[in-house]
PDB file of N, CA and C in Angstrom:
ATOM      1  N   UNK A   1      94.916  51.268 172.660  1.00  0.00           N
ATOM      2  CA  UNK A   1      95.386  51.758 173.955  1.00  0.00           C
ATOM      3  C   UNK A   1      95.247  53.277 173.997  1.00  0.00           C
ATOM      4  N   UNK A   2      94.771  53.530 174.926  1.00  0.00           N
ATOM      5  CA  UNK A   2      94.410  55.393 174.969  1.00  0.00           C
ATOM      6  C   UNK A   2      95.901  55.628 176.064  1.00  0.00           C
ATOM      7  N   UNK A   3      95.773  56.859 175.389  1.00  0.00           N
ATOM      8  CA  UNK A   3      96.985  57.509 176.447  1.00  0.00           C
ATOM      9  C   UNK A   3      96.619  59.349 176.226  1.00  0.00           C
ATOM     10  N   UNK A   4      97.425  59.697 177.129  1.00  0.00           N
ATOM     11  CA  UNK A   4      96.921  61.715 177.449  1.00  0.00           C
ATOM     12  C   UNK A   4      97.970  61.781 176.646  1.00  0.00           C
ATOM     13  N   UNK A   5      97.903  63.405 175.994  1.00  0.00           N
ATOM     14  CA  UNK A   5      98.647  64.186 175.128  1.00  0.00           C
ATOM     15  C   UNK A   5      98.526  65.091 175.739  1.00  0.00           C
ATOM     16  N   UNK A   6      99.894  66.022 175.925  1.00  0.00           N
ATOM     17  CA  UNK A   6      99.577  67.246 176.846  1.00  0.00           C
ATOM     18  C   UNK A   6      99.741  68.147 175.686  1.00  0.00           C
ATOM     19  N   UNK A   7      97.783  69.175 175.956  1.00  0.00           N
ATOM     20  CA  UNK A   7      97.739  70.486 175.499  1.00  0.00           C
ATOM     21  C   UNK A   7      98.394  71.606 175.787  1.00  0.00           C
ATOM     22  N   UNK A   8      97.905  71.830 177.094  1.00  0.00           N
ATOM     23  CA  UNK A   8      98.562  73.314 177.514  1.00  0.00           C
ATOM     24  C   UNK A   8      97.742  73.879 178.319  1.00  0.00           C
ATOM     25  N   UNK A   9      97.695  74.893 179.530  1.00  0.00           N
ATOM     26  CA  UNK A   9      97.279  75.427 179.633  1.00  0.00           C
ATOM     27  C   UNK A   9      95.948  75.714 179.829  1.00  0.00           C
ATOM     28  N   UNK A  10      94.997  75.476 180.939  1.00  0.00           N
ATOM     29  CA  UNK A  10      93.290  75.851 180.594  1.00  0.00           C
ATOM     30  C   UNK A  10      93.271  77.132 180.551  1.00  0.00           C
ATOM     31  N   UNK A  11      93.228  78.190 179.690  1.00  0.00           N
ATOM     32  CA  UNK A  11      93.323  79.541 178.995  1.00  0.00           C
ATOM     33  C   UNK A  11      92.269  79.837 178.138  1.00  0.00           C
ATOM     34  N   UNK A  12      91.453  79.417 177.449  1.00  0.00           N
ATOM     35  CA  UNK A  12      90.630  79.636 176.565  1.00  0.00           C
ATOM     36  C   UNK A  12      89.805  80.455 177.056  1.00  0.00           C
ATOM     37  N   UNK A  13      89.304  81.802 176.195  1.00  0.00           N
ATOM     38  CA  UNK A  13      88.399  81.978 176.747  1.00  0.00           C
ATOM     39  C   UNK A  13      86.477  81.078 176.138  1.00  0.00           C
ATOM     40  N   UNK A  14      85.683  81.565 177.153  1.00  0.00           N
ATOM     41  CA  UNK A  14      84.599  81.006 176.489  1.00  0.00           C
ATOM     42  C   UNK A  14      84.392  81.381 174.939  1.00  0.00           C
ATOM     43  N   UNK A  15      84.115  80.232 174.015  1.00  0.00           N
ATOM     44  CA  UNK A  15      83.596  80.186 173.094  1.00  0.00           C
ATOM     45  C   UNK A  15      85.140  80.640 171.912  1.00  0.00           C
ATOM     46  N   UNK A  16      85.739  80.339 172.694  1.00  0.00           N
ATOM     47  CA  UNK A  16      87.799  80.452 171.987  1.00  0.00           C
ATOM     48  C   UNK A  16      87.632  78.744 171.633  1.00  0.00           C
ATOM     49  N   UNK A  17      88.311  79.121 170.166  1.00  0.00           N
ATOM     50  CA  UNK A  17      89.113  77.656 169.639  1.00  0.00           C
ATOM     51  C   UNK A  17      90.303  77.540 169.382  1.00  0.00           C
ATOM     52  N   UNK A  18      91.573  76.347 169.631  1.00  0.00           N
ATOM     53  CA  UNK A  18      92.556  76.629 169.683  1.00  0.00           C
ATOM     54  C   UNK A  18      93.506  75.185 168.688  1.00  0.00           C
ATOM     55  N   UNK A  19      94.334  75.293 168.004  1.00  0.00           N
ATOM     56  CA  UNK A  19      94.711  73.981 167.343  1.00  0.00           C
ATOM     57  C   UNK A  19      96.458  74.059 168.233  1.00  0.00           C
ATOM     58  N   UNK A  20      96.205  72.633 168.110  1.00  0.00           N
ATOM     59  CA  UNK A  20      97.595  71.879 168.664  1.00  0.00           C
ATOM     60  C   UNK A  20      98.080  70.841 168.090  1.00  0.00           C
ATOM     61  N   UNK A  21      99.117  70.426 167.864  1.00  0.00           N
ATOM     62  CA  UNK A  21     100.109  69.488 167.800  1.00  0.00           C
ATOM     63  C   UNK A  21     100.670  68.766 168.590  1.00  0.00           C
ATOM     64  N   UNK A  22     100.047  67.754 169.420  1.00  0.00           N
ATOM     65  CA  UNK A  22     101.426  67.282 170.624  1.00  0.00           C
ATOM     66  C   UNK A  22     102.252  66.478 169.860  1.00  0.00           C
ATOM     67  N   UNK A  23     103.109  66.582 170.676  1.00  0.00           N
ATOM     68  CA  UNK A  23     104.488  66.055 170.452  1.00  0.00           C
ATOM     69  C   UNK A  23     104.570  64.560 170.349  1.00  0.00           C
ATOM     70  N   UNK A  24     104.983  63.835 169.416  1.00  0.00           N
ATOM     71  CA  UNK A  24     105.164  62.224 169.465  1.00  0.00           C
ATOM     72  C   UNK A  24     103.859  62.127 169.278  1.00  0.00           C
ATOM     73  N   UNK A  25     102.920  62.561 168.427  1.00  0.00           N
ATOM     74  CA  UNK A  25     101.518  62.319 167.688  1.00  0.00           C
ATOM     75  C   UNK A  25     101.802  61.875 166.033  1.00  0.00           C
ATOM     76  N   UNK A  26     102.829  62.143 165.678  1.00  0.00           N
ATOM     77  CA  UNK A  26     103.084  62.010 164.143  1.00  0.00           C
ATOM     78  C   UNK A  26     102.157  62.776 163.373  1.00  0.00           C
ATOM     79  N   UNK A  27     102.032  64.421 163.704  1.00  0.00           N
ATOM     80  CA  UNK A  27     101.136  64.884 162.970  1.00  0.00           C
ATOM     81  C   UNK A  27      99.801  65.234 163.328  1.00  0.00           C
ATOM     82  N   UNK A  28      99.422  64.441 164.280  1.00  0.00           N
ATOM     83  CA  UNK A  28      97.699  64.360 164.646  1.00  0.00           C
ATOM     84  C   UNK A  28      97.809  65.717 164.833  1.00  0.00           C
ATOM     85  N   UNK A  29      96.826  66.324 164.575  1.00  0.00           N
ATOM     86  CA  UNK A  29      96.461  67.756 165.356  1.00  0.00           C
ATOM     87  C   UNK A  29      95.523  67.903 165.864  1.00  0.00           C
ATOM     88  N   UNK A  30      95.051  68.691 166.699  1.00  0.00           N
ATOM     89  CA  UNK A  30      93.934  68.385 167.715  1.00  0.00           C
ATOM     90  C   UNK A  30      93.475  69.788 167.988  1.00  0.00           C
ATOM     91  N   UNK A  31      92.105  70.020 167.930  1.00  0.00           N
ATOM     92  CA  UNK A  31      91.135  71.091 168.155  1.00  0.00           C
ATOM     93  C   UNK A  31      90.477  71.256 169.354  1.00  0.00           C
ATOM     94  N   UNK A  32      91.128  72.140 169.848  1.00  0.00           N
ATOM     95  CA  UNK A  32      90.249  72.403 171.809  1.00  0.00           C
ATOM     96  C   UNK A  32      89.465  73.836 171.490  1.00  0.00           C
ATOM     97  N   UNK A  33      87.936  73.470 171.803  1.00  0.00           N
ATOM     98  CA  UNK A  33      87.391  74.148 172.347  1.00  0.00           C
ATOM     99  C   UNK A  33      86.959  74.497 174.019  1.00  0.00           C
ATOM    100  N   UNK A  34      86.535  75.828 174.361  1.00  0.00           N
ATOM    101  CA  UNK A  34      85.881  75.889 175.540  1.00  0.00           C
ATOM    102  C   UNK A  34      84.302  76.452 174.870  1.00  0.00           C
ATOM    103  N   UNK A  35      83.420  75.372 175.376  1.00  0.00           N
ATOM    104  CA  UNK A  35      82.103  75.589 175.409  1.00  0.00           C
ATOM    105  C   UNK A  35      81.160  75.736 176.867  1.00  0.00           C
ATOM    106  N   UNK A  36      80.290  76.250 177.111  1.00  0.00           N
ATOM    107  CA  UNK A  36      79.581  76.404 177.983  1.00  0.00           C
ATOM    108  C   UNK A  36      80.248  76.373 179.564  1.00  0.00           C
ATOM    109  N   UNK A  37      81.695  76.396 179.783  1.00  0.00           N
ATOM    110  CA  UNK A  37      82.531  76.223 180.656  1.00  0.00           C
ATOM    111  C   UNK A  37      83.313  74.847 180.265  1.00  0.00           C
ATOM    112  N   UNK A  38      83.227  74.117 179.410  1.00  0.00           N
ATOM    113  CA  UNK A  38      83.513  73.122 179.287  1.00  0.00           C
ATOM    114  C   UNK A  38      84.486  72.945 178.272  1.00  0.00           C
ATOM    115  N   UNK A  39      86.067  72.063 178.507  1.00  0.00           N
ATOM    116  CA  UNK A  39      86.914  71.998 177.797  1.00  0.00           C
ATOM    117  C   UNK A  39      86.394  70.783 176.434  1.00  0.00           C
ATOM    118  N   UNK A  40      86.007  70.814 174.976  1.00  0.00           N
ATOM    119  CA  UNK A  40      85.941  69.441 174.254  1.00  0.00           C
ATOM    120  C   UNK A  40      86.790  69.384 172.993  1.00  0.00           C
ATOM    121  N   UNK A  41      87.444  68.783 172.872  1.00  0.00           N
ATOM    122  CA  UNK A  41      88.194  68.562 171.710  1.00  0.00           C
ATOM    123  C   UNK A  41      87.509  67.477 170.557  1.00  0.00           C
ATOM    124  N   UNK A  42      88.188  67.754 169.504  1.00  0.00           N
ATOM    125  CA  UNK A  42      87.975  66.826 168.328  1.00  0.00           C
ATOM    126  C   UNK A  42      89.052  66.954 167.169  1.00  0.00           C
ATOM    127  N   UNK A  43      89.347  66.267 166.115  1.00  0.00           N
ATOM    128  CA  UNK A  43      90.592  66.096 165.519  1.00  0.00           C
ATOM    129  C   UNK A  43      90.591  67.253 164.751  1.00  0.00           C
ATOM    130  N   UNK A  44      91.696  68.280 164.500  1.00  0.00           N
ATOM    131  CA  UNK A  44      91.736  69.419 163.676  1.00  0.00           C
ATOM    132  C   UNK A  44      91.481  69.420 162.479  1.00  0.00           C
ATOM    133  N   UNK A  45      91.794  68.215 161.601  1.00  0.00           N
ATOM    134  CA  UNK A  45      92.058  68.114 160.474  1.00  0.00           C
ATOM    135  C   UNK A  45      90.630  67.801 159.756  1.00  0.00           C
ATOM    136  N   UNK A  46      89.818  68.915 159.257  1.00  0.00           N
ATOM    137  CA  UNK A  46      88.545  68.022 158.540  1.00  0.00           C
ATOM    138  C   UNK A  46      89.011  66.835 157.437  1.00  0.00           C
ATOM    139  N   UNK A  47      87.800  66.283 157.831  1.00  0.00           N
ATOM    140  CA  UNK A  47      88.248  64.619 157.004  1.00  0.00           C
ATOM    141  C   UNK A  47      87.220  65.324 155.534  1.00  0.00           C
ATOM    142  N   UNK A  48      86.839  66.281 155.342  1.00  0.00           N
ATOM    143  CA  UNK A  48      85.978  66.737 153.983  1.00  0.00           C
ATOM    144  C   UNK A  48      86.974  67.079 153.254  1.00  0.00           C
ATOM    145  N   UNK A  49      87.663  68.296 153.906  1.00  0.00           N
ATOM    146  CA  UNK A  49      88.047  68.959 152.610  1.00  0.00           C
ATOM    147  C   UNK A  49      89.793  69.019 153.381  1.00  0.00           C
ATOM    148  N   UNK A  50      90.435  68.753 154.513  1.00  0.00           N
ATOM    149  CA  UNK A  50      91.512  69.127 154.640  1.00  0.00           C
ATOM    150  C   UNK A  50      92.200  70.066 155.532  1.00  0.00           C
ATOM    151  N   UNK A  51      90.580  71.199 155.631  1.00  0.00           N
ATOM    152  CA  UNK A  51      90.951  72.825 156.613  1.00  0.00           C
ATOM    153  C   UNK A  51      91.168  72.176 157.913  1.00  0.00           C
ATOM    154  N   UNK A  52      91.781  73.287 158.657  1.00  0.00           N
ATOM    155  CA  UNK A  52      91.600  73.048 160.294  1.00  0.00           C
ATOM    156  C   UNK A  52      90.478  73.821 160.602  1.00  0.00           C
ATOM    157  N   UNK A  53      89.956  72.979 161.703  1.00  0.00           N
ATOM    158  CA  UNK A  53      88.320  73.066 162.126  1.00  0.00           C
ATOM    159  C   UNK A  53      89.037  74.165 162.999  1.00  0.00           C
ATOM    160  N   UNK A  54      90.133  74.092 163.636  1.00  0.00           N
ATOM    161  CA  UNK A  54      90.732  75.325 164.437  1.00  0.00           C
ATOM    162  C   UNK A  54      90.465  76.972 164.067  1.00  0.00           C
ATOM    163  N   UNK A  55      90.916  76.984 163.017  1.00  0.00           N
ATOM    164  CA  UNK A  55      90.435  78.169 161.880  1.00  0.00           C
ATOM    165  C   UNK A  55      89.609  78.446 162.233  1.00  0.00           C
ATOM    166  N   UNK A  56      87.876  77.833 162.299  1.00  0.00           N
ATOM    167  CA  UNK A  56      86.935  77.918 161.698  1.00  0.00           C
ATOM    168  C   UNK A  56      86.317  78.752 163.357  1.00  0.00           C
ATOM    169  N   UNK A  57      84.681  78.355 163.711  1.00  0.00           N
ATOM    170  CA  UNK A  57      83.954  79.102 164.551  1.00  0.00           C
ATOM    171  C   UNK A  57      82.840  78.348 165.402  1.00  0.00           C
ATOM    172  N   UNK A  58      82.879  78.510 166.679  1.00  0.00           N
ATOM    173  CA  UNK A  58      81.421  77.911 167.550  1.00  0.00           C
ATOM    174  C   UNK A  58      80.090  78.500 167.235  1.00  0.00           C
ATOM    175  N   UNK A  59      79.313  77.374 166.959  1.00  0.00           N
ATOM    176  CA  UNK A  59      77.977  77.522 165.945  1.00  0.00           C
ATOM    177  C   UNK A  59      76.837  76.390 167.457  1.00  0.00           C
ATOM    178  N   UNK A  60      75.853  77.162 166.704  1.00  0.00           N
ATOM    179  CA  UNK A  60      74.909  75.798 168.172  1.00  0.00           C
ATOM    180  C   UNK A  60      73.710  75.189 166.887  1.00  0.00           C
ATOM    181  N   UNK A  61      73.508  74.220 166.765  1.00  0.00           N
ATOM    182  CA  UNK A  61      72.617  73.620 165.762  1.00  0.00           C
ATOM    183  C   UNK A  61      71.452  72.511 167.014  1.00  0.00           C
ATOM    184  N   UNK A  62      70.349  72.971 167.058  1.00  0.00           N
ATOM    185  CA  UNK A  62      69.328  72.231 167.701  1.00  0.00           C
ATOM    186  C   UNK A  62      69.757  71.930 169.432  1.00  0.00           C
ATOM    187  N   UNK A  63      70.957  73.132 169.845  1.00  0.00           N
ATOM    188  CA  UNK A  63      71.345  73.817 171.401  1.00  0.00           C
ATOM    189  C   UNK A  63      72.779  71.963 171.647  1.00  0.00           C
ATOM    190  N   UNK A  64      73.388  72.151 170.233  1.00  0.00           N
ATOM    191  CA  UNK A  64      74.044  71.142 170.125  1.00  0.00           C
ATOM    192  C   UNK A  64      75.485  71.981 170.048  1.00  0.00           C
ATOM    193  N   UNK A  65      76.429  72.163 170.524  1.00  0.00           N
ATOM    194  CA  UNK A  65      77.433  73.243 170.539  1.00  0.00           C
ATOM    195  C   UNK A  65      78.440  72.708 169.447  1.00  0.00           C
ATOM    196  N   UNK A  66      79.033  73.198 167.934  1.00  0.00           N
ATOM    197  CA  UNK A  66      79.275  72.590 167.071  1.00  0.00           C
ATOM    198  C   UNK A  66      80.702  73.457 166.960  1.00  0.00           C
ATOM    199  N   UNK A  67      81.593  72.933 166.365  1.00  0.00           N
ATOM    200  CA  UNK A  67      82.494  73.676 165.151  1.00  0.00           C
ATOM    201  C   UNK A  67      82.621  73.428 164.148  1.00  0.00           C
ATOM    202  N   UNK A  68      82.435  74.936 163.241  1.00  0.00           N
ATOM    203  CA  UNK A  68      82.030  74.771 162.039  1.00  0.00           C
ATOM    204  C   UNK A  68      83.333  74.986 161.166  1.00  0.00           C
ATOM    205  N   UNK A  69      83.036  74.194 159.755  1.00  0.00           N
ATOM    206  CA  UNK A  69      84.938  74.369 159.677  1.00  0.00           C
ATOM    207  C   UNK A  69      84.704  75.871 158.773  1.00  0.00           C
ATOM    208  N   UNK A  70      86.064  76.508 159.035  1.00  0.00           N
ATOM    209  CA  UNK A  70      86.373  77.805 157.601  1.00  0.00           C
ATOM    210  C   UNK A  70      85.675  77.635 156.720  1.00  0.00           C
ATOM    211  N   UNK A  71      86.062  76.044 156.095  1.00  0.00           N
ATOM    212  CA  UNK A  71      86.408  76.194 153.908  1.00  0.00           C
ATOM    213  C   UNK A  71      85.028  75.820 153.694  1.00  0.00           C
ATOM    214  N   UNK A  72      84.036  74.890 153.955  1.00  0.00           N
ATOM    215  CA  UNK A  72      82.712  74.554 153.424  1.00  0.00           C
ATOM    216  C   UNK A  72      81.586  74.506 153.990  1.00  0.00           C
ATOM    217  N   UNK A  73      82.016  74.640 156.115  1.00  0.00           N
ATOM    218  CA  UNK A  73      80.696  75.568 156.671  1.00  0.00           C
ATOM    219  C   UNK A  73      79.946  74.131 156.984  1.00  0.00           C
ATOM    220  N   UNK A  74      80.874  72.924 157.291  1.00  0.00           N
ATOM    221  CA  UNK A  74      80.118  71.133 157.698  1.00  0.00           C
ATOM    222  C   UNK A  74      80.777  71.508 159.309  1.00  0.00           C
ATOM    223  N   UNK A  75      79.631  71.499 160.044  1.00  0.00           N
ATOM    224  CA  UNK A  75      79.625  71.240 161.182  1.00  0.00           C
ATOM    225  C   UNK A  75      79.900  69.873 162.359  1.00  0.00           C
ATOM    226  N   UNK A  76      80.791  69.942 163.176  1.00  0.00           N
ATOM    227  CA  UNK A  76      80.964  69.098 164.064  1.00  0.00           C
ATOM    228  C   UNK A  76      80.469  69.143 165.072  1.00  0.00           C
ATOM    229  N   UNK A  77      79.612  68.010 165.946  1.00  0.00           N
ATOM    230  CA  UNK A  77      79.211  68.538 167.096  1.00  0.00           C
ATOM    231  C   UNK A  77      80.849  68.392 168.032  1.00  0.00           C
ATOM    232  N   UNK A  78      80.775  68.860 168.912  1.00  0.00           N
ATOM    233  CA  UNK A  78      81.847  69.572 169.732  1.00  0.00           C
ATOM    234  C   UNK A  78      82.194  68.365 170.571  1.00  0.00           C
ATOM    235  N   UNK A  79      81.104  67.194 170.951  1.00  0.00           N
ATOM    236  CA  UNK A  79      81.373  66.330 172.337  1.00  0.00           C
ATOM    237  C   UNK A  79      81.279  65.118 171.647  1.00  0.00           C
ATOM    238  N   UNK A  80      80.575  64.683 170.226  1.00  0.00           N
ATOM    239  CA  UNK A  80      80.837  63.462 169.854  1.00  0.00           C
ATOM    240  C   UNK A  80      81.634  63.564 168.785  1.00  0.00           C
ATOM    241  N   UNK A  81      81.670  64.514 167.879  1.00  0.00           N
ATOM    242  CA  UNK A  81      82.738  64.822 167.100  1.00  0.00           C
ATOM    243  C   UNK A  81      81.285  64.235 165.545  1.00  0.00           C
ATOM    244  N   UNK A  82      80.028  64.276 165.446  1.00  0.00           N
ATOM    245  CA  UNK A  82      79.279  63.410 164.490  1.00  0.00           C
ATOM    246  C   UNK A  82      78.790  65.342 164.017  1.00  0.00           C
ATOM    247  N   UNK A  83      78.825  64.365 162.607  1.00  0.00           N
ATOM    248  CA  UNK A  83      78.304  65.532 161.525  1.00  0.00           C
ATOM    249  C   UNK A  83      77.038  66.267 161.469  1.00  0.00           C
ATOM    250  N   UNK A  84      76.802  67.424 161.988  1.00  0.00           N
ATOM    251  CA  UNK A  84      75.608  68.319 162.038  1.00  0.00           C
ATOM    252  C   UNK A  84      74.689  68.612 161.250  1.00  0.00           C
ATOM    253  N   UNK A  85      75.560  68.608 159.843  1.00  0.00           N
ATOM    254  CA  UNK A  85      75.046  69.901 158.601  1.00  0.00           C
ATOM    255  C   UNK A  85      74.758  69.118 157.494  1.00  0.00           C
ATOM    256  N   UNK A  86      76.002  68.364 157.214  1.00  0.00           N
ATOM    257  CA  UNK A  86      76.028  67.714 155.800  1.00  0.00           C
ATOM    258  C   UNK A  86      76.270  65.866 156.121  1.00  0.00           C
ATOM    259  N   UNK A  87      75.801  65.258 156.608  1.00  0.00           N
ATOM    260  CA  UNK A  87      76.288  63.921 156.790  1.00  0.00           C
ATOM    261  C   UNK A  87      76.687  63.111 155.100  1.00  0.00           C
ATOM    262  N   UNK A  88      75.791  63.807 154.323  1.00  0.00           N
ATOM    263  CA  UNK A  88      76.104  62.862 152.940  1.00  0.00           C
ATOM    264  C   UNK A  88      77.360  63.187 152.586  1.00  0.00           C
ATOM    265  N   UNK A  89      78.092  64.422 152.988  1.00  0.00           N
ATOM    266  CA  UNK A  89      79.570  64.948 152.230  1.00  0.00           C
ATOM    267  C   UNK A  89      80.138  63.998 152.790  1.00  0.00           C
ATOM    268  N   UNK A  90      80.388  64.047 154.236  1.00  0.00           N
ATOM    269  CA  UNK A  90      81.449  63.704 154.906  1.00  0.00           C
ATOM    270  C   UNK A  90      81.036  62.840 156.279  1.00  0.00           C
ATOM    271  N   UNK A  91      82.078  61.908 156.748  1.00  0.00           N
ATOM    272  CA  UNK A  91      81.675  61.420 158.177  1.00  0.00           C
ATOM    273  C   UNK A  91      82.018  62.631 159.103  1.00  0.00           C
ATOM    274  N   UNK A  92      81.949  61.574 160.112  1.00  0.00           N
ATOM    275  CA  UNK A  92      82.150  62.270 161.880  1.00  0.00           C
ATOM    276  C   UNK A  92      83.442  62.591 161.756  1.00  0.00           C
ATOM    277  N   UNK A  93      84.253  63.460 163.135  1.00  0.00           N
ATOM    278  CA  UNK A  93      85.169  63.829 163.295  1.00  0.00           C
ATOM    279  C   UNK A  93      85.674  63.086 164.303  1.00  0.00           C
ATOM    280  N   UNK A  94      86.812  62.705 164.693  1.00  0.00           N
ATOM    281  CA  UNK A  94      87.368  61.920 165.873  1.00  0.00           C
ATOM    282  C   UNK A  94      87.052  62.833 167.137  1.00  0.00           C
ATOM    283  N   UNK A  95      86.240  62.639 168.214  1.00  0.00           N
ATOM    284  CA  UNK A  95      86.246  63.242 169.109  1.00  0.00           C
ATOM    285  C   UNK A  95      87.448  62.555 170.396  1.00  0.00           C
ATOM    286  N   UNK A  96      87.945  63.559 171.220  1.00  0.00           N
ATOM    287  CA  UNK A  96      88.586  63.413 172.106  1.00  0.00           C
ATOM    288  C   UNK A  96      88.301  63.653 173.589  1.00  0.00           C
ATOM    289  N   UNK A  97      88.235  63.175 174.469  1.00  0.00           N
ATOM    290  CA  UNK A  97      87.531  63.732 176.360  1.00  0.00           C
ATOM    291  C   UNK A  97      89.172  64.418 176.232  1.00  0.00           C
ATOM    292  N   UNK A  98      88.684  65.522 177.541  1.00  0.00           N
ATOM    293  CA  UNK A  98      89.719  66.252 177.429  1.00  0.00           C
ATOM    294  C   UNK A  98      89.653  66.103 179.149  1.00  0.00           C
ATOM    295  N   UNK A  99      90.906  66.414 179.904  1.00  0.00           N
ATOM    296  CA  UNK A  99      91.198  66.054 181.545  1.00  0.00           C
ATOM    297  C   UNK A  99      92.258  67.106 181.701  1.00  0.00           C
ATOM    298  N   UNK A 100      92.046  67.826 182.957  1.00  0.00           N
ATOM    299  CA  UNK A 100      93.012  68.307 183.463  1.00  0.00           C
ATOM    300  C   UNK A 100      93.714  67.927 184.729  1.00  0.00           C
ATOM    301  N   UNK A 101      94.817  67.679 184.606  1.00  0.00           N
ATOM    302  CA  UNK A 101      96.013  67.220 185.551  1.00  0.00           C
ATOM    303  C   UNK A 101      96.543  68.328 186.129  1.00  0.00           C
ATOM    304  N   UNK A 102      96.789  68.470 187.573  1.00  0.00           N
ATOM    305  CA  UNK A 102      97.514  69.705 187.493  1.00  0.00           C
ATOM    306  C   UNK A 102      97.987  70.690 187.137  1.00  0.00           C
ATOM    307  N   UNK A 103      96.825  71.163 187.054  1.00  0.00           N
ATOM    308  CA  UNK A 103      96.938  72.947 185.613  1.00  0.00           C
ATOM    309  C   UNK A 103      97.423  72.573 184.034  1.00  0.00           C
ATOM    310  N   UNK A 104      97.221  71.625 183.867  1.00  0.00           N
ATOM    311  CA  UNK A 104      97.707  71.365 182.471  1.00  0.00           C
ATOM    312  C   UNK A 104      96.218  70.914 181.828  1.00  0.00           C
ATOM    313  N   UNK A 105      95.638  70.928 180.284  1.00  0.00           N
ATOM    314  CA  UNK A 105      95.195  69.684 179.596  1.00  0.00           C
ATOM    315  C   UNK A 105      95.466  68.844 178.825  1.00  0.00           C
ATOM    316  N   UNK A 106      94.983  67.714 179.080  1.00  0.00           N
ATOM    317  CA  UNK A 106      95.501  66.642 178.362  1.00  0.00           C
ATOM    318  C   UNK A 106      94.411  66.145 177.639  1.00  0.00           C
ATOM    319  N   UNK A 107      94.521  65.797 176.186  1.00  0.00           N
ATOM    320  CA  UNK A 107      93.650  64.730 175.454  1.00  0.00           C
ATOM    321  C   UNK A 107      93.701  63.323 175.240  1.00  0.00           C
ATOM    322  N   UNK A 108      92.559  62.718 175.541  1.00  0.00           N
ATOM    323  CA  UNK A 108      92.973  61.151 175.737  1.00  0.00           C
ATOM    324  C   UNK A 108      92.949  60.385 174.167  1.00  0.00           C
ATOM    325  N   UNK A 109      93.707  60.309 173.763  1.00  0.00           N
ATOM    326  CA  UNK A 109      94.033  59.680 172.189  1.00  0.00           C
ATOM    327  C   UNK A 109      93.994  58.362 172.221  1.00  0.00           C
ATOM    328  N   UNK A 110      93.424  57.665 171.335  1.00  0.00           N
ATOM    329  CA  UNK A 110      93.608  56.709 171.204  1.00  0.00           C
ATOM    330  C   UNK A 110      95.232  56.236 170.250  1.00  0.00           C
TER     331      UNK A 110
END
């Protein structure tokens, strides 16, 4: 069952990354970028090594808009959340659609 998690705020500036916590997630944390005007999230927590992809920086691999994490530099693409750089280390990242409701964003979680 998918349901919205409210982020916060559309504030980012272009090419800004931001980590969140919603509330009644048990932990999930969640990574919003703004790319090309466009709000995309994916799960904060790299499934490699542990870092938050939040930390880390917007990278473009083959005009594919990625975040790359801090600690080992394995890229996420930004809209499917699938591995750029290193697929043998590690899988994909949980990607999330992101919606805004009345000045707010929300991520649709499964």
């Amino acid at each position: 069952m998918t349901k919205l998690v409210r982020l916060g705020v559309p504030d980012l500036k272009e090419g800004e990354l931001r980590g969140y916590e919603p509330e009644g997630e048990g932990g999930r944390l969640v990574c919003l970028a703004k790319v090309d005007g466009q709000y995309r999230a994916v799960d904060d927590w790299c499934n490699h090594a542990g870092c938050l992809l939040s930390a880390g920086w917007i990278a473009r691999k083959e005009g594919r808009a990625m975040v790359v994490c801090p600690c080992h530099e394995i890229g996420f693409d930004l809209e499917t959340g699938k591995n750029l750089v290193a697929p043998a280390i590690c899988g994909d990242q949980q990607p999330f659609r992101v919606v805004e409701k009345d000045g707010v964003l929300f991520a649709e979680i499964d």
